[in-house]
PDB file of N, CA and C in Angstrom:
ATOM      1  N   UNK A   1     -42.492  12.141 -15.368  1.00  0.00           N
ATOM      2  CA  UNK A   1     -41.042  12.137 -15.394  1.00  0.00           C
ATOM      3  C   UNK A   1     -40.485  13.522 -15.051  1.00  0.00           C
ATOM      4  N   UNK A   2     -41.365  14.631 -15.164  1.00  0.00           N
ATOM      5  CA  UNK A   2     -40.649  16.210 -14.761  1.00  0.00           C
ATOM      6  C   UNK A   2     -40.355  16.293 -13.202  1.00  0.00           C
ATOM      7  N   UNK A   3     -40.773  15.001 -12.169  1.00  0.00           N
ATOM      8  CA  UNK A   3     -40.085  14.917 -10.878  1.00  0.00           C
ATOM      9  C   UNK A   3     -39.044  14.243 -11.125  1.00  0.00           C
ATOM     10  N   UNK A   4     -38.482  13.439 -11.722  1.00  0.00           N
ATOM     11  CA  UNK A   4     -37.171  12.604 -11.330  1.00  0.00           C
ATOM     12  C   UNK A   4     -36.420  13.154 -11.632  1.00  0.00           C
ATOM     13  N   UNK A   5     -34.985  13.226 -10.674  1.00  0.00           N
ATOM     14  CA  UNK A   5     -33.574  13.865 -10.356  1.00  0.00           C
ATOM     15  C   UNK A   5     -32.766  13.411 -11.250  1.00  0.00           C
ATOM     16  N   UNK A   6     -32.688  12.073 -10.779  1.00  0.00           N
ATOM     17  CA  UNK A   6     -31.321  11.111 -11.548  1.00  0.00           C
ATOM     18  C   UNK A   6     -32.245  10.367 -11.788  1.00  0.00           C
ATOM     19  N   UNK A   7     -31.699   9.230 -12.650  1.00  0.00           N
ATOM     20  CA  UNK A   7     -32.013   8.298 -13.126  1.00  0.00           C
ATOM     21  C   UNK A   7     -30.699   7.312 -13.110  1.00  0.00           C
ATOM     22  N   UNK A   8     -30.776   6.123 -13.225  1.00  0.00           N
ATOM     23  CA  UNK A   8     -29.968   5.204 -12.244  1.00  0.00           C
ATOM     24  C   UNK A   8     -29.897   4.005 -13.457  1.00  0.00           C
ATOM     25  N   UNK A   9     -28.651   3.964 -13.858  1.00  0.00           N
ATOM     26  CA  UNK A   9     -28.096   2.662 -14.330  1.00  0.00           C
ATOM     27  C   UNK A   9     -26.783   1.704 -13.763  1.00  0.00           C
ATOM     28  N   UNK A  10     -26.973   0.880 -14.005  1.00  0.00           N
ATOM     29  CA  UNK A  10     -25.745  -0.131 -13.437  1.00  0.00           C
ATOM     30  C   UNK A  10     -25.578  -1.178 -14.508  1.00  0.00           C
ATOM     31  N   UNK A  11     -24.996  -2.599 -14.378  1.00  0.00           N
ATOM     32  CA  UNK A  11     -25.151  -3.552 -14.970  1.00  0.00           C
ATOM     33  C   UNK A  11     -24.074  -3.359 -15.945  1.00  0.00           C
ATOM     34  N   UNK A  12     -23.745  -2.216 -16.245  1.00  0.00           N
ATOM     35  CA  UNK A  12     -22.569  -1.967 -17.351  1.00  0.00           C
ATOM     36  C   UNK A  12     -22.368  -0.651 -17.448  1.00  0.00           C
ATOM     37  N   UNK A  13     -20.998  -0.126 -17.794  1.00  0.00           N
ATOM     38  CA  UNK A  13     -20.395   1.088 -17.790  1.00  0.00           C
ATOM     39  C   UNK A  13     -21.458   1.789 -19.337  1.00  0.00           C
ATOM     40  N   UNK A  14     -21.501   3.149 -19.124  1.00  0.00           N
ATOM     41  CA  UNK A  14     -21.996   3.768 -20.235  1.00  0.00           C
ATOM     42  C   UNK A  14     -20.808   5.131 -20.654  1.00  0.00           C
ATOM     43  N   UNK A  15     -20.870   4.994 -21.847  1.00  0.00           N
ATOM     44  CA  UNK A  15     -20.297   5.887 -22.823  1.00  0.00           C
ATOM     45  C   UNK A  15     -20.367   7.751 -22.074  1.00  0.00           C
ATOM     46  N   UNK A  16     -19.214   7.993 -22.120  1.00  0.00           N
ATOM     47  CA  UNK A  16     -19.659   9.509 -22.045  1.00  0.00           C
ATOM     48  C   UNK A  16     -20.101  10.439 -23.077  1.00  0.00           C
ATOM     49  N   UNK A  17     -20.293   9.916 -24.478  1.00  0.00           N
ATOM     50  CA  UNK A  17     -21.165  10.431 -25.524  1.00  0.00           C
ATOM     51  C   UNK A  17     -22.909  10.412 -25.133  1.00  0.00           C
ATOM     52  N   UNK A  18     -23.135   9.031 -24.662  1.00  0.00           N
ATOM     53  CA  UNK A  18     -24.566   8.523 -23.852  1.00  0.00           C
ATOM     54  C   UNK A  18     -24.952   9.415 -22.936  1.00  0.00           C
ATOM     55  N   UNK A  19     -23.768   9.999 -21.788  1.00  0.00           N
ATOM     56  CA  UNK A  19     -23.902  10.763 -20.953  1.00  0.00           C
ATOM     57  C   UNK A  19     -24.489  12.187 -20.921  1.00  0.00           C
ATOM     58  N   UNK A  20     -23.555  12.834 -22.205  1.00  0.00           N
ATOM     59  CA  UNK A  20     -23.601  13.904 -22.542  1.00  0.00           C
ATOM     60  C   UNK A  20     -25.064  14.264 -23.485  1.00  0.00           C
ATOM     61  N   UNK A  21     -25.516  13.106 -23.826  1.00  0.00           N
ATOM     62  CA  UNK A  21     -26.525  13.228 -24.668  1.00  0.00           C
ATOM     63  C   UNK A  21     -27.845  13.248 -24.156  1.00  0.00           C
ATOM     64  N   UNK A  22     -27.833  12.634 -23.076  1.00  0.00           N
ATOM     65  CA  UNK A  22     -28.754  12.369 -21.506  1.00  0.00           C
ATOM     66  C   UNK A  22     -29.216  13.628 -21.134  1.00  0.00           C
ATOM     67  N   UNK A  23     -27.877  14.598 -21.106  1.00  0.00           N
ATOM     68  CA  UNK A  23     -27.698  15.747 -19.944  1.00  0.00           C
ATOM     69  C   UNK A  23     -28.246  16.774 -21.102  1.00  0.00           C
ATOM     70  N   UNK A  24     -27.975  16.547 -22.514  1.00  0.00           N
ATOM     71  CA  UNK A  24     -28.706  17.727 -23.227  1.00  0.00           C
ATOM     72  C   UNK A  24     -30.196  17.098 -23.140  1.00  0.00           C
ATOM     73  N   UNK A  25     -30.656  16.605 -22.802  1.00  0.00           N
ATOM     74  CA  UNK A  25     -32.561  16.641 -22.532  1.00  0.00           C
ATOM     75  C   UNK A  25     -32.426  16.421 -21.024  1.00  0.00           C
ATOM     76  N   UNK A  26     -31.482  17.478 -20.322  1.00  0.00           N
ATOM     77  CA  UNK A  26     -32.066  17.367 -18.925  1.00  0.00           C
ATOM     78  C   UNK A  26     -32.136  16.354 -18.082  1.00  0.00           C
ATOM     79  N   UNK A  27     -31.388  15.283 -18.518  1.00  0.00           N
ATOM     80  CA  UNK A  27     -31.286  13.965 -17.482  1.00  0.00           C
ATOM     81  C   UNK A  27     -30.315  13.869 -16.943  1.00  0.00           C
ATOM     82  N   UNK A  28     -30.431  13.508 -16.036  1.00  0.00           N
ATOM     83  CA  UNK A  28     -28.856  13.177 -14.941  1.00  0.00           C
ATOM     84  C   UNK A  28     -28.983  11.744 -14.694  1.00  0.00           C
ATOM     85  N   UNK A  29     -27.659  10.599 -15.425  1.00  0.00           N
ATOM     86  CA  UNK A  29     -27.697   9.842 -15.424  1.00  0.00           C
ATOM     87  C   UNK A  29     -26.435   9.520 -13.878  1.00  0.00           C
ATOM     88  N   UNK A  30     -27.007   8.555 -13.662  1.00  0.00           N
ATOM     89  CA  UNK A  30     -26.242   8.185 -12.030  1.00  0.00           C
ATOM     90  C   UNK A  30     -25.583   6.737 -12.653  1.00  0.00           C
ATOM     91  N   UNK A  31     -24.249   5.844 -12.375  1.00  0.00           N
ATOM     92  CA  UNK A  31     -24.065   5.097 -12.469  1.00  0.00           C
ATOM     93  C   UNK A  31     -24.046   4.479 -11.014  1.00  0.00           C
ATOM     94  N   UNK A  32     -23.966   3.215 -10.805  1.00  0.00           N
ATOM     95  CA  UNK A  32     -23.722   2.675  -9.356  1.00  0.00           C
ATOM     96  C   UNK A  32     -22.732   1.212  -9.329  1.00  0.00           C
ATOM     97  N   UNK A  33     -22.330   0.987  -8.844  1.00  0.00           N
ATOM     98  CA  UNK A  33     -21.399  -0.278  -8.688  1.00  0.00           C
ATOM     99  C   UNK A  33     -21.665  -1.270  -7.743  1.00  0.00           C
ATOM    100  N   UNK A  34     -21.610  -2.656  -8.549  1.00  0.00           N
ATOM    101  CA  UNK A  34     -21.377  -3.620  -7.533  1.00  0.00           C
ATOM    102  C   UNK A  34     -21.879  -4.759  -8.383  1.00  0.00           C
ATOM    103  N   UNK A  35     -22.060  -5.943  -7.811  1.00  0.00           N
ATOM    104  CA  UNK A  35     -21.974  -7.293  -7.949  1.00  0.00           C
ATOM    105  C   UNK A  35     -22.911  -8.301  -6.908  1.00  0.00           C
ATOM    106  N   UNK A  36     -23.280  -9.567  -7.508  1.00  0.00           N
ATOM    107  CA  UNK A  36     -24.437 -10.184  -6.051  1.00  0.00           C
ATOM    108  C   UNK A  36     -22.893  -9.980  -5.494  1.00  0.00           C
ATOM    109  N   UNK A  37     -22.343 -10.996  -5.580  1.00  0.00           N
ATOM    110  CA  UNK A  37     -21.129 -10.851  -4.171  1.00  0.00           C
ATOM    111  C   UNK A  37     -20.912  -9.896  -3.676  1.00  0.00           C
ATOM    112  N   UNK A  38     -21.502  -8.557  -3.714  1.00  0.00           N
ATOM    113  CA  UNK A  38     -21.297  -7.648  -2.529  1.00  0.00           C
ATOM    114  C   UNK A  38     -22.983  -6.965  -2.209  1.00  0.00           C
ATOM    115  N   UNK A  39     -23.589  -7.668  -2.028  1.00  0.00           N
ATOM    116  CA  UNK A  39     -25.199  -7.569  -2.067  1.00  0.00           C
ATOM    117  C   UNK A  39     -25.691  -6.375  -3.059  1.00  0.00           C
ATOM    118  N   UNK A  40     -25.693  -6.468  -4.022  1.00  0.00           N
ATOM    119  CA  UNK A  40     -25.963  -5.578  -5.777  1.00  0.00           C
ATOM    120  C   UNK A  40     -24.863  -4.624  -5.316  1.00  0.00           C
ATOM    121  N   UNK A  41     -25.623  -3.423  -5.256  1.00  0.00           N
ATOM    122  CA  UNK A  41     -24.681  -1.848  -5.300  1.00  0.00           C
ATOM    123  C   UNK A  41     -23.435  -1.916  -3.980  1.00  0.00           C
ATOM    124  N   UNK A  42     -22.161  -1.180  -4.084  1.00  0.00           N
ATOM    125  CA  UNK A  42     -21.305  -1.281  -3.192  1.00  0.00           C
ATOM    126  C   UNK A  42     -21.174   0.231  -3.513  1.00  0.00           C
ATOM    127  N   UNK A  43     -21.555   0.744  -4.654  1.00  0.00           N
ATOM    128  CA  UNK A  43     -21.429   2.870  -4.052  1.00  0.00           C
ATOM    129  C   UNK A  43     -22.767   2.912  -4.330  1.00  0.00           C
ATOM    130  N   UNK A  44     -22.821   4.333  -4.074  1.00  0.00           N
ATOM    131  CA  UNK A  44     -23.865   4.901  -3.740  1.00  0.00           C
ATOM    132  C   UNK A  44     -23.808   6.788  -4.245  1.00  0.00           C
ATOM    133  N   UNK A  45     -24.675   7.690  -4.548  1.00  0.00           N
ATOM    134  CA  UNK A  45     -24.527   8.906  -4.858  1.00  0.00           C
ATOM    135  C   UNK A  45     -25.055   9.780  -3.877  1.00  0.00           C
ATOM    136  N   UNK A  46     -24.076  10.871  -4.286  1.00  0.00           N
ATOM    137  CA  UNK A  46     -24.810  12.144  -3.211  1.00  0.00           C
ATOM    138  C   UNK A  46     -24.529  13.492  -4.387  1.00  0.00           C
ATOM    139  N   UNK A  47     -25.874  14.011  -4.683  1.00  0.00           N
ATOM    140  CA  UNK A  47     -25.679  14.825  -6.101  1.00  0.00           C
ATOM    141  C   UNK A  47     -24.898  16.222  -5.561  1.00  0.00           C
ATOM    142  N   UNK A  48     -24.890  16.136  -4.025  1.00  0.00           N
ATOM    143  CA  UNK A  48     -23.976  17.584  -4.550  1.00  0.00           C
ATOM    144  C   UNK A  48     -22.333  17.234  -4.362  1.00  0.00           C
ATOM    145  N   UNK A  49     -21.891  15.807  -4.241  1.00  0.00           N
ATOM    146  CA  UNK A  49     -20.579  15.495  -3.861  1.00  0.00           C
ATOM    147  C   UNK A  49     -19.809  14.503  -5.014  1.00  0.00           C
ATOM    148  N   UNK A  50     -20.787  13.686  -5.958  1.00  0.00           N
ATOM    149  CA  UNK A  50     -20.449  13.045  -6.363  1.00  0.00           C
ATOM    150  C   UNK A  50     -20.179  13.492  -7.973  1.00  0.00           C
ATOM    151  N   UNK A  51     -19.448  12.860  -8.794  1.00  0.00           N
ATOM    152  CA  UNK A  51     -19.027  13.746 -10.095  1.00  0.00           C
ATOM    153  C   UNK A  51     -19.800  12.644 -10.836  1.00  0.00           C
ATOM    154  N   UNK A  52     -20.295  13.861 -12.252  1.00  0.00           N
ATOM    155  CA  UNK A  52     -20.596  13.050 -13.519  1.00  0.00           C
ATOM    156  C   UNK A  52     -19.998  11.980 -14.147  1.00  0.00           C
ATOM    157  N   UNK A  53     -20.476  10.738 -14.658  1.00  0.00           N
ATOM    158  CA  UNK A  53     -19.336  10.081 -15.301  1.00  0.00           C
ATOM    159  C   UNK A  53     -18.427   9.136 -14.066  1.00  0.00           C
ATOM    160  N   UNK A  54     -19.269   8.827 -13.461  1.00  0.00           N
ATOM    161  CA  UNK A  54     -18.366   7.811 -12.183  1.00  0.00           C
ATOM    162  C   UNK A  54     -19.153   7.100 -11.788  1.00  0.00           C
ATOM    163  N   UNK A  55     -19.300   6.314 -11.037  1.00  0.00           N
ATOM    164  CA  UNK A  55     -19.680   4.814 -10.685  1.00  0.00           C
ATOM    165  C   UNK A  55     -20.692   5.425  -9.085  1.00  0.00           C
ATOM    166  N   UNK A  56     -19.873   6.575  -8.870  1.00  0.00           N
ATOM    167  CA  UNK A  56     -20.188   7.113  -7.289  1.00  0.00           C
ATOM    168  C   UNK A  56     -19.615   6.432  -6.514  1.00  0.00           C
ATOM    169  N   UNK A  57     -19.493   6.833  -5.046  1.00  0.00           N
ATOM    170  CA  UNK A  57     -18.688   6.633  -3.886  1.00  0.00           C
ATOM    171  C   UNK A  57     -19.345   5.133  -2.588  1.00  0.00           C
ATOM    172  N   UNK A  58     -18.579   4.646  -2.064  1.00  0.00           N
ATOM    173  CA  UNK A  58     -18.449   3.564  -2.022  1.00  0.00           C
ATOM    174  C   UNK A  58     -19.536   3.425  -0.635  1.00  0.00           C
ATOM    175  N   UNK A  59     -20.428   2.754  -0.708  1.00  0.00           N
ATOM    176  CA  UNK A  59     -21.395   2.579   0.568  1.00  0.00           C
ATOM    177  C   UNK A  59     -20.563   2.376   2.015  1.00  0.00           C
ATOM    178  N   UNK A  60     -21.475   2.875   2.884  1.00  0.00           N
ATOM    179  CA  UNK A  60     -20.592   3.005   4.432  1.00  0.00           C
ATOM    180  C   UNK A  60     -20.818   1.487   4.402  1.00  0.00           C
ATOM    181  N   UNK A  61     -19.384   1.350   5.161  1.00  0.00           N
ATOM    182  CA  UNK A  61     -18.538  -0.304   5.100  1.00  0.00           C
ATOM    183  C   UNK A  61     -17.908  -1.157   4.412  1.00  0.00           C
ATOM    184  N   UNK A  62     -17.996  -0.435   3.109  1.00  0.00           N
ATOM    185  CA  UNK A  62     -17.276  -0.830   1.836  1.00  0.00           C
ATOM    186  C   UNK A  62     -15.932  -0.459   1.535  1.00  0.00           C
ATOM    187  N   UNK A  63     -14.814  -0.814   1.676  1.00  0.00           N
ATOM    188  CA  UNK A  63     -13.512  -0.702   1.293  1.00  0.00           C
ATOM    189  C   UNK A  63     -13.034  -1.062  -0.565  1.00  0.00           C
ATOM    190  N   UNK A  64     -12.575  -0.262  -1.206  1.00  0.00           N
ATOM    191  CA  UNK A  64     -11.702  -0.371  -2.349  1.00  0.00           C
ATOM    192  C   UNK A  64     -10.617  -0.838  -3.090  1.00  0.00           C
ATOM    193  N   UNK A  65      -9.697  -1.221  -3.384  1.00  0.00           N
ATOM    194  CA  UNK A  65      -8.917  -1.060  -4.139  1.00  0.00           C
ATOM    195  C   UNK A  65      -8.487  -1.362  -5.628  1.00  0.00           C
ATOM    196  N   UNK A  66      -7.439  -0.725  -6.056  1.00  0.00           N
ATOM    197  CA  UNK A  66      -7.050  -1.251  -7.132  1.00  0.00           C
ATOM    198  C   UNK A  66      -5.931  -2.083  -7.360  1.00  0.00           C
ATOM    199  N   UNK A  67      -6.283  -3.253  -7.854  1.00  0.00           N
ATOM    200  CA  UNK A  67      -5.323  -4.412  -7.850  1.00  0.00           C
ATOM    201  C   UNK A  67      -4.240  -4.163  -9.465  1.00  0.00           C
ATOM    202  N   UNK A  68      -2.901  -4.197  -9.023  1.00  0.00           N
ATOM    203  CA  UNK A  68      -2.273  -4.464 -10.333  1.00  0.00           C
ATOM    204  C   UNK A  68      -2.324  -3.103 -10.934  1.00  0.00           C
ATOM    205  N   UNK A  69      -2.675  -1.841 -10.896  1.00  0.00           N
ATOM    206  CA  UNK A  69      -2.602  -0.868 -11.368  1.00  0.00           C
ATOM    207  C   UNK A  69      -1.730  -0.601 -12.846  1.00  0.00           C
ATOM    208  N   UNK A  70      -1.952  -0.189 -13.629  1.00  0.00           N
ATOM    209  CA  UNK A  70      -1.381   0.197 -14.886  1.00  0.00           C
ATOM    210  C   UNK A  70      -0.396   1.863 -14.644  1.00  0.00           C
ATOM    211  N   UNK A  71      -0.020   2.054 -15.695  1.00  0.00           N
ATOM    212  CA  UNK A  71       0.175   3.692 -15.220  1.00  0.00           C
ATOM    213  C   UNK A  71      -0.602   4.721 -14.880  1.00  0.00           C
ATOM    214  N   UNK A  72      -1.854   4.433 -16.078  1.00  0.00           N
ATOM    215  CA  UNK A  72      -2.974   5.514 -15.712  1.00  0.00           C
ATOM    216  C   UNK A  72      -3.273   4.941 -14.164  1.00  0.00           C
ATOM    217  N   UNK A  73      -3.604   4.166 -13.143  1.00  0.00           N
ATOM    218  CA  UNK A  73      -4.266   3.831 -12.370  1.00  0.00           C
ATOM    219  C   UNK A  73      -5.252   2.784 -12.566  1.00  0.00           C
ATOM    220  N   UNK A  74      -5.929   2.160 -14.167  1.00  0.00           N
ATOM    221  CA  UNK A  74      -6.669   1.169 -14.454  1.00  0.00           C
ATOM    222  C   UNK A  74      -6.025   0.103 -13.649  1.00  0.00           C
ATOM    223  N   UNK A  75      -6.842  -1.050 -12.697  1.00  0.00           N
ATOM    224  CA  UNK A  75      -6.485  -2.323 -12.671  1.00  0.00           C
ATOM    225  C   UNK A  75      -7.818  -2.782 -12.118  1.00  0.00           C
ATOM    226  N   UNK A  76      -7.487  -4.374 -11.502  1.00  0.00           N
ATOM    227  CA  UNK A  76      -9.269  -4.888 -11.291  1.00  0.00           C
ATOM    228  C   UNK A  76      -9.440  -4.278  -9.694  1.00  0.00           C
ATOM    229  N   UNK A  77     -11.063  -3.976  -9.700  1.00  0.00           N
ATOM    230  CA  UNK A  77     -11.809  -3.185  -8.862  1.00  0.00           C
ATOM    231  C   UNK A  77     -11.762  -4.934  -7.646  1.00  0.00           C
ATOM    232  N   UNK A  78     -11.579  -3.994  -6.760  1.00  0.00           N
ATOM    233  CA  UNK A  78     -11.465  -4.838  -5.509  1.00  0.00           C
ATOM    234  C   UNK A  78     -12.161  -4.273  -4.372  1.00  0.00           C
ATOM    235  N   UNK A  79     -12.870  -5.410  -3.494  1.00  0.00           N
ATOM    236  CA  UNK A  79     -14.347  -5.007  -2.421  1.00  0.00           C
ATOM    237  C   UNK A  79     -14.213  -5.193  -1.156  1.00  0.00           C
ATOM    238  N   UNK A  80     -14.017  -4.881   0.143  1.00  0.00           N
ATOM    239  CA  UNK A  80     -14.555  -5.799   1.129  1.00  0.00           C
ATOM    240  C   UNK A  80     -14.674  -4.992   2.133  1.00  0.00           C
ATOM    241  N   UNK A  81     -15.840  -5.201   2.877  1.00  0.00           N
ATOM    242  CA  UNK A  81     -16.650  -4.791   3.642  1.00  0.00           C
ATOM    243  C   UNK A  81     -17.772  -5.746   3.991  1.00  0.00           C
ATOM    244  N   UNK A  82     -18.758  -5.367   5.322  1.00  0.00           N
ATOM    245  CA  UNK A  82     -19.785  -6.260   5.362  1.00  0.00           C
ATOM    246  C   UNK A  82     -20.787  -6.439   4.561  1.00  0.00           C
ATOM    247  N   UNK A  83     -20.681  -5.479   3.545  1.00  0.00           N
ATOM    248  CA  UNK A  83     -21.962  -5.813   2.334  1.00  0.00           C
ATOM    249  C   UNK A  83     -21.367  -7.284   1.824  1.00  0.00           C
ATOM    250  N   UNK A  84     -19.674  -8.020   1.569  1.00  0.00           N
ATOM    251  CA  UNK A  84     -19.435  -8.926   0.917  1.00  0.00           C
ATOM    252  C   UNK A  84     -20.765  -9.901   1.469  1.00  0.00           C
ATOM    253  N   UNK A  85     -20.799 -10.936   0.335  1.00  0.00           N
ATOM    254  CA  UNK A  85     -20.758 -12.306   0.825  1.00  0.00           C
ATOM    255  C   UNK A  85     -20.024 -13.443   1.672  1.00  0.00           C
ATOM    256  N   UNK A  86     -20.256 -14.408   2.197  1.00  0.00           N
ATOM    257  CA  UNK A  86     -19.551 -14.773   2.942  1.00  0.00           C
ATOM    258  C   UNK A  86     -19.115 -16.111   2.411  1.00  0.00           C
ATOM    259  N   UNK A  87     -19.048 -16.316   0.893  1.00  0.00           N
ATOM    260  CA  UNK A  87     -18.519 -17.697   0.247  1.00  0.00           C
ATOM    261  C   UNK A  87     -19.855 -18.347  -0.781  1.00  0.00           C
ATOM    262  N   UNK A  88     -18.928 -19.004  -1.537  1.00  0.00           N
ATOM    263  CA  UNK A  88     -19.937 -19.301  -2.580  1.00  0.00           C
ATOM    264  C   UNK A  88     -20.565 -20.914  -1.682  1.00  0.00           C
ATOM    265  N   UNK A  89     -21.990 -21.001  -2.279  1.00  0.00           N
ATOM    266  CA  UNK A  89     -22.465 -22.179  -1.322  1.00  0.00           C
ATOM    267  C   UNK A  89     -21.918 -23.358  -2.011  1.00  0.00           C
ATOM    268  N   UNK A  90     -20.816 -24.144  -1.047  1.00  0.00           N
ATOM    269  CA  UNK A  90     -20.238 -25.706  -1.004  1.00  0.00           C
ATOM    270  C   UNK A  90     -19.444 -25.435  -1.945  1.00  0.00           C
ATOM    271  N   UNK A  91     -19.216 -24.300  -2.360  1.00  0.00           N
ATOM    272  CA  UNK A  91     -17.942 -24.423  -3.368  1.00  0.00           C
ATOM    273  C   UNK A  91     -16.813 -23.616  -2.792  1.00  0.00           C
ATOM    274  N   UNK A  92     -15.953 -24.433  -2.075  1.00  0.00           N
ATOM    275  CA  UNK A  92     -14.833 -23.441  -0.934  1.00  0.00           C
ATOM    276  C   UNK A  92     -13.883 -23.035  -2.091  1.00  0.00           C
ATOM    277  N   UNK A  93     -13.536 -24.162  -3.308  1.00  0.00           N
ATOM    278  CA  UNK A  93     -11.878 -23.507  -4.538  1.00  0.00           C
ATOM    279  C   UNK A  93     -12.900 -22.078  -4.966  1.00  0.00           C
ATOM    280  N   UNK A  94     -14.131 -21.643  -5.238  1.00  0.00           N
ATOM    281  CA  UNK A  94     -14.324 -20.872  -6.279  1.00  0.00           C
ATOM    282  C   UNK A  94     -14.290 -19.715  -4.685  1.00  0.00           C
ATOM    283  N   UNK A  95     -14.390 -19.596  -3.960  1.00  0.00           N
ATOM    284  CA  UNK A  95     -14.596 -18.664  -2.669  1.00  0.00           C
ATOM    285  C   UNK A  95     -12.987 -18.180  -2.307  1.00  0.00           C
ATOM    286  N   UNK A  96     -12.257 -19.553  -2.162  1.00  0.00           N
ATOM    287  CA  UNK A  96     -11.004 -18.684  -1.610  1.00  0.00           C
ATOM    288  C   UNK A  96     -10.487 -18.044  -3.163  1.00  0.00           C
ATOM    289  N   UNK A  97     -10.825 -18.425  -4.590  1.00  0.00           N
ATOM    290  CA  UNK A  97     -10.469 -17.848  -5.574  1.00  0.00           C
ATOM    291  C   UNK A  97     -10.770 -16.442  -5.867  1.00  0.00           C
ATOM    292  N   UNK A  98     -11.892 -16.366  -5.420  1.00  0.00           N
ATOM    293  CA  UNK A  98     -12.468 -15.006  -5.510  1.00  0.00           C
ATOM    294  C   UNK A  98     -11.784 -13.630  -4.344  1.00  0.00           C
ATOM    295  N   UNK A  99     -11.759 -14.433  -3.098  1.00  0.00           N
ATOM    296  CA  UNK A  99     -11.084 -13.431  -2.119  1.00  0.00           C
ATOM    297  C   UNK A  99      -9.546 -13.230  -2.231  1.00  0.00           C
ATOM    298  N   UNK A 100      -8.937 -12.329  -1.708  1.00  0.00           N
ATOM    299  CA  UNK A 100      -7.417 -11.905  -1.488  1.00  0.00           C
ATOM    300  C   UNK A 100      -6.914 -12.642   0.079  1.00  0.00           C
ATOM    301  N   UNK A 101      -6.208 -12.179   0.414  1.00  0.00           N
ATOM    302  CA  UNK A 101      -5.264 -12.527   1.796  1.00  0.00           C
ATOM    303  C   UNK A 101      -5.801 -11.228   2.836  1.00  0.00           C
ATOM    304  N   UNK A 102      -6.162 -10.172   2.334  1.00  0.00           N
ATOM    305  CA  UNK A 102      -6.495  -9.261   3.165  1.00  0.00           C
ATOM    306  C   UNK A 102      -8.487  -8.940   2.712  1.00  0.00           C
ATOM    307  N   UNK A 103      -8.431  -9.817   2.610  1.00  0.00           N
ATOM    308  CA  UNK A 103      -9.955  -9.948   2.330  1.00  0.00           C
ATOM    309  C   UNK A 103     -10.949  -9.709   1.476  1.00  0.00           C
ATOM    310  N   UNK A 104     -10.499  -8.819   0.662  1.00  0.00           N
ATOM    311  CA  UNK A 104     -10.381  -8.352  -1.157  1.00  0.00           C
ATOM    312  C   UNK A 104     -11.797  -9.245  -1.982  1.00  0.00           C
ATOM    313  N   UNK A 105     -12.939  -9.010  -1.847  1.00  0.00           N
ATOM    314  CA  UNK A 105     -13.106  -9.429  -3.442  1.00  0.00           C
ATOM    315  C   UNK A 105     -12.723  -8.884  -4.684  1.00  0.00           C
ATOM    316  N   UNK A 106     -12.133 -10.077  -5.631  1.00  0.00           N
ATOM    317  CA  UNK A 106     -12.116  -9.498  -6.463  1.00  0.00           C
ATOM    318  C   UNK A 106     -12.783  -9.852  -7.466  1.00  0.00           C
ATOM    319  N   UNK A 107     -13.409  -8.696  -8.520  1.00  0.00           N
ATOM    320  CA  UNK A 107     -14.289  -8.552  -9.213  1.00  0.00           C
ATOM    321  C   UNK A 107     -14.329  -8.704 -10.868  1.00  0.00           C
ATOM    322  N   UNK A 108     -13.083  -8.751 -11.095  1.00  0.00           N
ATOM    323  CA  UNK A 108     -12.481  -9.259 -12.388  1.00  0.00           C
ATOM    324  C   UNK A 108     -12.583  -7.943 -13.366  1.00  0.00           C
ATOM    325  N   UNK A 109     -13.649  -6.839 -13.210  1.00  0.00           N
ATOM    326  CA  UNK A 109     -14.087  -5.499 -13.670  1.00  0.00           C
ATOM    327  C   UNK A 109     -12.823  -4.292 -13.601  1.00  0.00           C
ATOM    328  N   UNK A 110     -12.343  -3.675 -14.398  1.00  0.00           N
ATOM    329  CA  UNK A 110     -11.442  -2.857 -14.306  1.00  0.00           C
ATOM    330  C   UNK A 110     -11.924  -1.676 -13.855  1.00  0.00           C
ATOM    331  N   UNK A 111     -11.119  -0.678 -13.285  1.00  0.00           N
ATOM    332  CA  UNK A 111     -11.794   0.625 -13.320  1.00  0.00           C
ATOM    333  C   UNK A 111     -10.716   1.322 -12.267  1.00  0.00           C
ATOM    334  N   UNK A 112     -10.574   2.466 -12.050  1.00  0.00           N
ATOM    335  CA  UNK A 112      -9.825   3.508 -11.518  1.00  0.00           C
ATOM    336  C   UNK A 112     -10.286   4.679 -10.177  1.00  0.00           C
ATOM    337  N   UNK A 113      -9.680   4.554  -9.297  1.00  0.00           N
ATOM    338  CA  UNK A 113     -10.445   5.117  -8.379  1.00  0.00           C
ATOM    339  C   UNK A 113      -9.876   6.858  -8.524  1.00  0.00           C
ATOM    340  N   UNK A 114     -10.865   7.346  -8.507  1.00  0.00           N
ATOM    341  CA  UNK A 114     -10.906   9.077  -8.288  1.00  0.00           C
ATOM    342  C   UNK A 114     -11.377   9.770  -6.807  1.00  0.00           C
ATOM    343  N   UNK A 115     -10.729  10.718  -6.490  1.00  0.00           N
ATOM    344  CA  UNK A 115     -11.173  11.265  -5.546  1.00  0.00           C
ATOM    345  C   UNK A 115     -12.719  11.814  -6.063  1.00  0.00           C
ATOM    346  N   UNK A 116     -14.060  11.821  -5.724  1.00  0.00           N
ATOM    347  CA  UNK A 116     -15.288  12.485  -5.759  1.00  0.00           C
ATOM    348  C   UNK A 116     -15.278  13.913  -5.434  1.00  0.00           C
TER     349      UNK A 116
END
């Protein structure tokens, strides 16, 4: 383990107490984002660009947004690019439910976009 850089979780957001507790024994925890509907990960990291405590930046072809925004900027995380999927199989109500008008998955997951 005295070669590995980062170490890589997804599947669910982690605590920045978790984080901080990581980084005092020398670990650099990486988060990553995504969903099957956008083939697993939709970001990706680059350790000298990307900040602690973020999801990391969005794979080449992947578009963002935030739907519905709050004041802080929280609303649901929205996808599309060619990583999407292209429809759920034989189920067209749950496919056009999932996409927007401008092509949007949406992901039902909240979260806030930051400049990196």
């Amino acid at each position: 383990m005295d070669k590995v850089k980062v170490y890589i979780y997804s599947a669910a957001p982690l605590g920045k107490s978790t984080h901080d507790y990581f980084l005092t024994l020398d670990m650099t925890l990486v988060g990553l984002y995504g969903m099957s509907e956008t083939a697993a990960t939709a970001t990706t990291w680059d350790l000298k660009h990307s900040k602690q405590y973020s999801a990391g930046m969005p794979i080449k072809g992947m578009g963002f947004k935030i739907d519905n925004p709050d004041k802080d900027g929280v609303g649901e995380i929205c996808m599309r690019g060619r990583p999407c999927f292209l429809g759920y199989y034989k189920n067209e109500k749950a496919t056009r439910e999932i996409y927007d008008s401008e092509g949007y998955v949406h992901s039902g997951d909240l979260g806030v976009l930051k400049d990196n």
